[in-house]
PDB file of N, CA and C in Angstrom:
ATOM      1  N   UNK A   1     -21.897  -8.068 -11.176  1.00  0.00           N
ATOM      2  CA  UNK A   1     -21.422  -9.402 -11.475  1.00  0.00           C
ATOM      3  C   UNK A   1     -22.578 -10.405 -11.421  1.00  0.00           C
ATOM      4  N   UNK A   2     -23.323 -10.177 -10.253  1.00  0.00           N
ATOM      5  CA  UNK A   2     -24.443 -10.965 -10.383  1.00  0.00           C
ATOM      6  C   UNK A   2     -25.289 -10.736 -11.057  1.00  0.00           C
ATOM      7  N   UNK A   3     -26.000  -9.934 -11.748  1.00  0.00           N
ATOM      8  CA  UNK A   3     -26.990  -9.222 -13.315  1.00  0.00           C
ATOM      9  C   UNK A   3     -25.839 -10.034 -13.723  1.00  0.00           C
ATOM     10  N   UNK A   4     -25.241 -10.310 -14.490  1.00  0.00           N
ATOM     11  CA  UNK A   4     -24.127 -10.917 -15.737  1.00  0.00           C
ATOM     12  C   UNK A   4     -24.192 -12.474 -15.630  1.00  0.00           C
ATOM     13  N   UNK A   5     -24.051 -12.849 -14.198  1.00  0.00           N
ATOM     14  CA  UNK A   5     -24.312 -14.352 -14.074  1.00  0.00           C
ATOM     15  C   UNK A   5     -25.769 -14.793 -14.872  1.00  0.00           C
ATOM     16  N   UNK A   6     -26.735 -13.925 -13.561  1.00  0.00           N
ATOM     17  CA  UNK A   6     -28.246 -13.959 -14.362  1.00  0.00           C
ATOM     18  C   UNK A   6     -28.394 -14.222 -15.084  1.00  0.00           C
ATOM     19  N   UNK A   7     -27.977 -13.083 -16.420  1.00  0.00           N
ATOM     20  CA  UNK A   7     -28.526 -12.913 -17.839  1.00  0.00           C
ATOM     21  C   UNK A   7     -27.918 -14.101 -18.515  1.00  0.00           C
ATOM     22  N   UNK A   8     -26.746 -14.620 -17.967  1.00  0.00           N
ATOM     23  CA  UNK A   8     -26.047 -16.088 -19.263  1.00  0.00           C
ATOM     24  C   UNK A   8     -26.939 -17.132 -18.431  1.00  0.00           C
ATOM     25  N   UNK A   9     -27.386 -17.204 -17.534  1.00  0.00           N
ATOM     26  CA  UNK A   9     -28.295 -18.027 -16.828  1.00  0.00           C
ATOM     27  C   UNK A   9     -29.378 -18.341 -17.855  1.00  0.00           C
ATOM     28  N   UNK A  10     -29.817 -17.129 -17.648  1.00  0.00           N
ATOM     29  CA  UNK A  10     -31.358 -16.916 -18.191  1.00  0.00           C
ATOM     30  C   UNK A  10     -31.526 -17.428 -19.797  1.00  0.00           C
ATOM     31  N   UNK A  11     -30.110 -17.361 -20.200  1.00  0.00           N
ATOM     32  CA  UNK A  11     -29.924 -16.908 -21.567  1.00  0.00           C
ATOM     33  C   UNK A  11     -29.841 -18.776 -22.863  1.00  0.00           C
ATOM     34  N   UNK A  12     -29.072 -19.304 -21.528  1.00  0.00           N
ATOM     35  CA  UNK A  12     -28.637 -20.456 -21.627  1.00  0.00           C
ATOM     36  C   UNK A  12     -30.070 -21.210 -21.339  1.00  0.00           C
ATOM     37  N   UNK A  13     -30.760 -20.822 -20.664  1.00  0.00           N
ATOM     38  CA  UNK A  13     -31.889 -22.119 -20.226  1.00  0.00           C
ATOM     39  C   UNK A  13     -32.941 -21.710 -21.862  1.00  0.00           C
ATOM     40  N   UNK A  14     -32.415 -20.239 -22.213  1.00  0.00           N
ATOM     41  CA  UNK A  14     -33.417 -19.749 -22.786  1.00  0.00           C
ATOM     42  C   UNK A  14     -33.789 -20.537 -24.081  1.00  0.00           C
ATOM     43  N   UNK A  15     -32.102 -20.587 -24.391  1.00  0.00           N
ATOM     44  CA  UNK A  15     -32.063 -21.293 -25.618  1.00  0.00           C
ATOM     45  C   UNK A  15     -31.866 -22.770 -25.737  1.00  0.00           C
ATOM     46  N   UNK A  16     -31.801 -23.514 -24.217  1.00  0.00           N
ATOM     47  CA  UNK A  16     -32.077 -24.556 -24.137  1.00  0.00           C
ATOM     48  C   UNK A  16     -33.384 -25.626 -24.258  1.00  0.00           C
ATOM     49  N   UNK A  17     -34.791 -24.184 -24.573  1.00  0.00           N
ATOM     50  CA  UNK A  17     -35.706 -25.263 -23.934  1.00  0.00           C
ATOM     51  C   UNK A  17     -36.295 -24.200 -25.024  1.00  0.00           C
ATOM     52  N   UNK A  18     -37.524 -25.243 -25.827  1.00  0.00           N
ATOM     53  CA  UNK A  18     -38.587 -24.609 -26.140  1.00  0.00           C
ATOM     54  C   UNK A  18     -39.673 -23.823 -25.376  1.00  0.00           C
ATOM     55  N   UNK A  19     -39.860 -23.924 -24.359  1.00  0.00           N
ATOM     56  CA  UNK A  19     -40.811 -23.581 -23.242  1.00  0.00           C
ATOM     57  C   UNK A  19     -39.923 -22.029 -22.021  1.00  0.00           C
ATOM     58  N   UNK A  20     -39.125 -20.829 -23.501  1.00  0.00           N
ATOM     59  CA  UNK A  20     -38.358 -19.660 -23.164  1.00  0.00           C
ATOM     60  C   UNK A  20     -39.183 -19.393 -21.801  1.00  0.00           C
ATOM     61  N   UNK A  21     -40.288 -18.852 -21.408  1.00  0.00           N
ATOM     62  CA  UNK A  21     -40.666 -17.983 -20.673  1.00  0.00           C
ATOM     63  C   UNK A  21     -41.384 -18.351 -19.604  1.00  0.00           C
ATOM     64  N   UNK A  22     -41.494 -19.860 -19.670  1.00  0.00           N
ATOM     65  CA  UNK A  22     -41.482 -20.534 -18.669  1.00  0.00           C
ATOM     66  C   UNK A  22     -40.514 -21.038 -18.078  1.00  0.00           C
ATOM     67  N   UNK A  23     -39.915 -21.258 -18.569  1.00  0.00           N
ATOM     68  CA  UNK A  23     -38.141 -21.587 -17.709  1.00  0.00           C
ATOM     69  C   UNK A  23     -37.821 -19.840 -17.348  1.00  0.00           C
ATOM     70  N   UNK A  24     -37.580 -19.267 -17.901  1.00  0.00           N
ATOM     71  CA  UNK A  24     -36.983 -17.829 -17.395  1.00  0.00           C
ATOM     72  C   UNK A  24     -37.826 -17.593 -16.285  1.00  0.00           C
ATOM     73  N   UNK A  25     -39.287 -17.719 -16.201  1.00  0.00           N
ATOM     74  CA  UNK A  25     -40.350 -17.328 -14.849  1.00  0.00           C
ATOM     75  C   UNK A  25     -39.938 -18.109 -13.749  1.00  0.00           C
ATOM     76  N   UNK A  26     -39.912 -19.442 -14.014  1.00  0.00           N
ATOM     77  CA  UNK A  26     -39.469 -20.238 -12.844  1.00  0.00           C
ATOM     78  C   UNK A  26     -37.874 -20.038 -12.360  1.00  0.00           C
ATOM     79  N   UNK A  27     -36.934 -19.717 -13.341  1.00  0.00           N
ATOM     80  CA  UNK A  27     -35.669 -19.387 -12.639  1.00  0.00           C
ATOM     81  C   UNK A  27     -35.878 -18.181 -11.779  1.00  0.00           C
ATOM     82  N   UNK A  28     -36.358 -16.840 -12.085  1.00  0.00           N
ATOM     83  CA  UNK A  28     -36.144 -16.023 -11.389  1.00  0.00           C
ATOM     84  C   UNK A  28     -37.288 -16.113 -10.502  1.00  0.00           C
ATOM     85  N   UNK A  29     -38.538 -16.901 -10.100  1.00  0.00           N
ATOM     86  CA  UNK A  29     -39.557 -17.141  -8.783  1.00  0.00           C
ATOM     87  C   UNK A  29     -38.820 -18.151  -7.836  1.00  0.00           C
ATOM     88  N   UNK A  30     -37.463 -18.719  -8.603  1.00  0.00           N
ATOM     89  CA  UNK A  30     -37.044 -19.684  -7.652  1.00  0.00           C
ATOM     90  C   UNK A  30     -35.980 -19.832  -7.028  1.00  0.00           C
ATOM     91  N   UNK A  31     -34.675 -18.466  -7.986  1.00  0.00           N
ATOM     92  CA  UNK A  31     -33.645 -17.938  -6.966  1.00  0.00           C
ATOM     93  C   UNK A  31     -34.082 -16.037  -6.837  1.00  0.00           C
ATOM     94  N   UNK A  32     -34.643 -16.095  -5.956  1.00  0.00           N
ATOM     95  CA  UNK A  32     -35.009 -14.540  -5.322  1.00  0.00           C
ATOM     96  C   UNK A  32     -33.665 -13.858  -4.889  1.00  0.00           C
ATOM     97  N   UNK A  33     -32.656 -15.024  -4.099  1.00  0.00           N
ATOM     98  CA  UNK A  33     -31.266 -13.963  -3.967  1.00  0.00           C
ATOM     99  C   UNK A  33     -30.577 -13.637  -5.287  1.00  0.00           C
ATOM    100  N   UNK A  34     -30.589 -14.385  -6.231  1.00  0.00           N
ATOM    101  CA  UNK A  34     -29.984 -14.119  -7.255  1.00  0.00           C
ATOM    102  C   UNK A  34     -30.401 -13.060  -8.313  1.00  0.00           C
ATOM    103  N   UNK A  35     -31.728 -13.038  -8.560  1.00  0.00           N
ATOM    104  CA  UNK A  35     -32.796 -12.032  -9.400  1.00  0.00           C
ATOM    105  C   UNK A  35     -33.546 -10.713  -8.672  1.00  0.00           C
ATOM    106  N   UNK A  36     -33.329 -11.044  -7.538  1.00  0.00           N
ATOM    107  CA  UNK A  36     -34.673 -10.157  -6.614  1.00  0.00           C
ATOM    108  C   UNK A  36     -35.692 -10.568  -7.086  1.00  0.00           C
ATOM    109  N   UNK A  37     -36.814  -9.925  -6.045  1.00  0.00           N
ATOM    110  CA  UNK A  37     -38.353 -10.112  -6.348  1.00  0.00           C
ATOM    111  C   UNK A  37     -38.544  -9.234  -7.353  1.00  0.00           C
ATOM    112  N   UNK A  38     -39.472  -9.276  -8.263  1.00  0.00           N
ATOM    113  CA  UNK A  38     -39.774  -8.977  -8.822  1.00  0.00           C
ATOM    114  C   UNK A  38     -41.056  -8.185  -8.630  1.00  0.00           C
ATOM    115  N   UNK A  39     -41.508  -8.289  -7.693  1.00  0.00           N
ATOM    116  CA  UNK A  39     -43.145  -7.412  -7.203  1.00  0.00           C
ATOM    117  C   UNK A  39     -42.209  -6.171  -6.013  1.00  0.00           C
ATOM    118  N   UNK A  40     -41.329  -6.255  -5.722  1.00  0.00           N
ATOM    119  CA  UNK A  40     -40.565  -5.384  -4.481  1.00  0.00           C
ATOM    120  C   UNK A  40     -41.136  -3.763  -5.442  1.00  0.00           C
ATOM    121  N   UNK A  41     -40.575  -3.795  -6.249  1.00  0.00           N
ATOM    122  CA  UNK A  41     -40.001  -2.156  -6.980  1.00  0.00           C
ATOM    123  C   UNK A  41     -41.754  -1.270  -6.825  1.00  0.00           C
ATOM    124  N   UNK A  42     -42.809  -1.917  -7.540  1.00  0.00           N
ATOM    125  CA  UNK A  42     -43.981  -1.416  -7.597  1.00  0.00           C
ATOM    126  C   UNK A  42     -45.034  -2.388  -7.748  1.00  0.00           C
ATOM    127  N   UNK A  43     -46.029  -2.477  -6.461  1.00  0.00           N
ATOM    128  CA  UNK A  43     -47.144  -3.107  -6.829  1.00  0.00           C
ATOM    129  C   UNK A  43     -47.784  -2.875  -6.995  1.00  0.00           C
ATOM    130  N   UNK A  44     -48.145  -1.580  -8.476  1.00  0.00           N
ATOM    131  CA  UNK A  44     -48.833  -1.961  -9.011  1.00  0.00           C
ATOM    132  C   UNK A  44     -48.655  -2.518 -10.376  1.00  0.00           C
ATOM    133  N   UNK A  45     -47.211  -2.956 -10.616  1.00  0.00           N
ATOM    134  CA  UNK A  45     -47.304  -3.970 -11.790  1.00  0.00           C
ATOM    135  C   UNK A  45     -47.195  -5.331 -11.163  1.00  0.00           C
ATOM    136  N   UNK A  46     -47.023  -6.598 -11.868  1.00  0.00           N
ATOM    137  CA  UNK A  46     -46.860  -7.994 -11.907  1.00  0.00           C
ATOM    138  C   UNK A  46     -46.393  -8.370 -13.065  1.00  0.00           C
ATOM    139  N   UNK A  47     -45.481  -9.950 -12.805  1.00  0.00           N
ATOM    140  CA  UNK A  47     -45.256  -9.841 -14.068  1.00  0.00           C
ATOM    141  C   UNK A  47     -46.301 -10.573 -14.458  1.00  0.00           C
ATOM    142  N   UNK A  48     -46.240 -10.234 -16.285  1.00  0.00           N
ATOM    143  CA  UNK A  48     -47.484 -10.523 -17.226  1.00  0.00           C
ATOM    144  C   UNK A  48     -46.950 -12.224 -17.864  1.00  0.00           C
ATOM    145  N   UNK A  49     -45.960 -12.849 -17.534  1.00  0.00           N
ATOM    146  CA  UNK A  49     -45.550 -13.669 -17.692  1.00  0.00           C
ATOM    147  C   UNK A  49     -46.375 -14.668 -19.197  1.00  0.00           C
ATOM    148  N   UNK A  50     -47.106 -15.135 -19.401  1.00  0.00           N
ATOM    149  CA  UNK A  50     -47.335 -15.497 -20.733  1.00  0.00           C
ATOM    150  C   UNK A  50     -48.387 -14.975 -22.108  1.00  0.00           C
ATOM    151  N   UNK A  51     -49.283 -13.547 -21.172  1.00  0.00           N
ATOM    152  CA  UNK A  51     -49.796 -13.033 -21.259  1.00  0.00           C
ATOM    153  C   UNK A  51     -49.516 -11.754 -22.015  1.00  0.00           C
ATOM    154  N   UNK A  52     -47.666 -11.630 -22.223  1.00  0.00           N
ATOM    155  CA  UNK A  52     -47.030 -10.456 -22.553  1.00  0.00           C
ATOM    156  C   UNK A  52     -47.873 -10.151 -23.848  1.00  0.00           C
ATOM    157  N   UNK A  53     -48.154  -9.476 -24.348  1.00  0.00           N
ATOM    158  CA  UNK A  53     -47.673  -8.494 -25.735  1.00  0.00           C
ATOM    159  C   UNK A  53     -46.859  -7.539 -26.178  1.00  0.00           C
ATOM    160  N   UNK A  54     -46.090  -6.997 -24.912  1.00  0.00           N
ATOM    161  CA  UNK A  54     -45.132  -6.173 -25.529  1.00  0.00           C
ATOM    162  C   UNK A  54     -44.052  -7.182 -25.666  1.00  0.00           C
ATOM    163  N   UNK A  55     -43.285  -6.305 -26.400  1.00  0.00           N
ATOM    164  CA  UNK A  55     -42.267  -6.779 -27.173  1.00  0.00           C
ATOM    165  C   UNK A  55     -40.765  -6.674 -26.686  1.00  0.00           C
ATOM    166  N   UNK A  56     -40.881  -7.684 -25.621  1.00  0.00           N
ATOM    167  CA  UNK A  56     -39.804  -7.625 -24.223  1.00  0.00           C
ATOM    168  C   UNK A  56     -38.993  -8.621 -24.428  1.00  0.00           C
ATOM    169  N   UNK A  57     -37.363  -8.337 -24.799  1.00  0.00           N
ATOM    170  CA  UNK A  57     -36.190  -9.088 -24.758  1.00  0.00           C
ATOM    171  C   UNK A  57     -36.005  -9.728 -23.479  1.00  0.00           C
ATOM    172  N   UNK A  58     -35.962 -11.192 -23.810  1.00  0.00           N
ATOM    173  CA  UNK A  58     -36.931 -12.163 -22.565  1.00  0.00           C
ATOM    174  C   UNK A  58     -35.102 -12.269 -21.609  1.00  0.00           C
ATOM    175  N   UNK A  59     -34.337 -11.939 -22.294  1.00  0.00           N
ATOM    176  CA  UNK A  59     -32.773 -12.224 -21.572  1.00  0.00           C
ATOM    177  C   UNK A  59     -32.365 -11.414 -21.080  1.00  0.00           C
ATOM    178  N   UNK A  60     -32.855  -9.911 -21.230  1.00  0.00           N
ATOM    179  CA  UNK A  60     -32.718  -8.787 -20.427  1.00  0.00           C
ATOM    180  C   UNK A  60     -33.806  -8.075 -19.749  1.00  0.00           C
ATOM    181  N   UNK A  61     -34.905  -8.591 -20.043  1.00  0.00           N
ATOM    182  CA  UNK A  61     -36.392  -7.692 -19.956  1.00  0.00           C
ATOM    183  C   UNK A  61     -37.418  -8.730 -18.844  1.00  0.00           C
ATOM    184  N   UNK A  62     -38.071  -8.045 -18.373  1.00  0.00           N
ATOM    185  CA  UNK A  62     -39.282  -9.200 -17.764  1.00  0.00           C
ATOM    186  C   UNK A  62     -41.188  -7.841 -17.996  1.00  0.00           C
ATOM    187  N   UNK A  63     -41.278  -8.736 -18.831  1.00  0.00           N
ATOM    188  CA  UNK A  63     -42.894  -7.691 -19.230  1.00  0.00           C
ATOM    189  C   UNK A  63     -43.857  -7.747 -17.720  1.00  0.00           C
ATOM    190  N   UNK A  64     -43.737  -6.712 -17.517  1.00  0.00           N
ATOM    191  CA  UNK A  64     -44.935  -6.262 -16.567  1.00  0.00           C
ATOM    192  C   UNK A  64     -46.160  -6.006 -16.987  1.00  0.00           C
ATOM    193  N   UNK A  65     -47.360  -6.355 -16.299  1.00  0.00           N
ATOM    194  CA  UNK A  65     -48.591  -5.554 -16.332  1.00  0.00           C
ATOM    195  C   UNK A  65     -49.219  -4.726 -15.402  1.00  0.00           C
ATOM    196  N   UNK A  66     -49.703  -3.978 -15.240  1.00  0.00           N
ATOM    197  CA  UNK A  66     -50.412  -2.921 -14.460  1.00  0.00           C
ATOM    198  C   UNK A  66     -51.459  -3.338 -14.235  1.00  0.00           C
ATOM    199  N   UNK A  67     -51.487  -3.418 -13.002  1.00  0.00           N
ATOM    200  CA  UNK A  67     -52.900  -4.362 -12.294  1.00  0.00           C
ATOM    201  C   UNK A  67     -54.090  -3.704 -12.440  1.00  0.00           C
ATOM    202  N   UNK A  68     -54.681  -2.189 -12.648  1.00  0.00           N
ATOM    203  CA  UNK A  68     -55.704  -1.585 -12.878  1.00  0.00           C
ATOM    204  C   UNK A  68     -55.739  -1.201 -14.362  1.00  0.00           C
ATOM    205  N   UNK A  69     -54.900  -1.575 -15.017  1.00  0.00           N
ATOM    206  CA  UNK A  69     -55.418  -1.282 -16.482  1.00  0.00           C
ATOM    207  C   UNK A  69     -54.454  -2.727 -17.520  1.00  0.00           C
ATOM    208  N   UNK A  70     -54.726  -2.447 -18.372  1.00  0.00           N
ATOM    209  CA  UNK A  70     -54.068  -2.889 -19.617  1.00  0.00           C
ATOM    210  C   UNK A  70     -52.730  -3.060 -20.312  1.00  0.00           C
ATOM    211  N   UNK A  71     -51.893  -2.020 -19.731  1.00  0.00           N
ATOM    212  CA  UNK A  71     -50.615  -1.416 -19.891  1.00  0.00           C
ATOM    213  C   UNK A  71     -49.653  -2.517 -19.411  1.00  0.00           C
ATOM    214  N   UNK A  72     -48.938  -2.562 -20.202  1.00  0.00           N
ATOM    215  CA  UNK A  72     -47.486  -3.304 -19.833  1.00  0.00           C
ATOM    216  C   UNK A  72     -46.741  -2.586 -20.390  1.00  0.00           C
ATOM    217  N   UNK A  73     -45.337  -3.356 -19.487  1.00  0.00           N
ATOM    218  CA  UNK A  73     -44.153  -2.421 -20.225  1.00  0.00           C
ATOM    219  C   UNK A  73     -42.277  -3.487 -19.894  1.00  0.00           C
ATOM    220  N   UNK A  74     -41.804  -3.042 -20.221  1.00  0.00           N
ATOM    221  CA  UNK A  74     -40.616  -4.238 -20.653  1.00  0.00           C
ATOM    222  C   UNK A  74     -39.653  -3.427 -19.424  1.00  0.00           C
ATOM    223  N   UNK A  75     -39.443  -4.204 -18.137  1.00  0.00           N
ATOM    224  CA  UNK A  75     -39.005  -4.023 -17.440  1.00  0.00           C
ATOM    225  C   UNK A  75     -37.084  -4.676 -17.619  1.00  0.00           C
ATOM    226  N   UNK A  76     -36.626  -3.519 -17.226  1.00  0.00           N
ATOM    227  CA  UNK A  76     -34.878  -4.501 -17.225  1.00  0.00           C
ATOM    228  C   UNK A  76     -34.451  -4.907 -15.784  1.00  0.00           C
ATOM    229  N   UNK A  77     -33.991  -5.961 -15.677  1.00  0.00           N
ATOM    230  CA  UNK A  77     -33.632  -7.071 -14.786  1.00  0.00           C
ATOM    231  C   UNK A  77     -31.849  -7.080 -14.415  1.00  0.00           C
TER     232      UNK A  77
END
């Protein structure tokens, strides 16, 4: 139930604001009970937050990068 709140959260600011992936970064760095952390699962990714190139559905996905190499990958939330 709470993933479902999230995603119309996320979804709604998404398409509210020109500035998608900065509003989606700051919602989920700024309710942690609602999203979880996002560094908990594995550190050795982060997210890649404006830096993405993969090709990550920003309302279900959050692009990671891999801190010793290059690699990202489209994490689901």
């Amino acid at each position: 139930m709470r993933y479902m709140l999230f995603v119309a959260l996320v979804t709604i600011c998404a398409v509210a604001s020109g500035l998608e992936l900065k509003t989606i970064f700051e919602f989920i760095f700024t309710h942690p009970k609602e999203c979880g952390d996002p560094f908990a699962n594995d550190a050795e990714w982060i997210p890649a937050h404006r830096f993405c190139t993969a090709k990550c559905d920003v309302g279900t996905h959050i692009c990671m990068k891999h801190v010793k190499s290059e690699k990202q990958k489209c994490e689901k939330r």
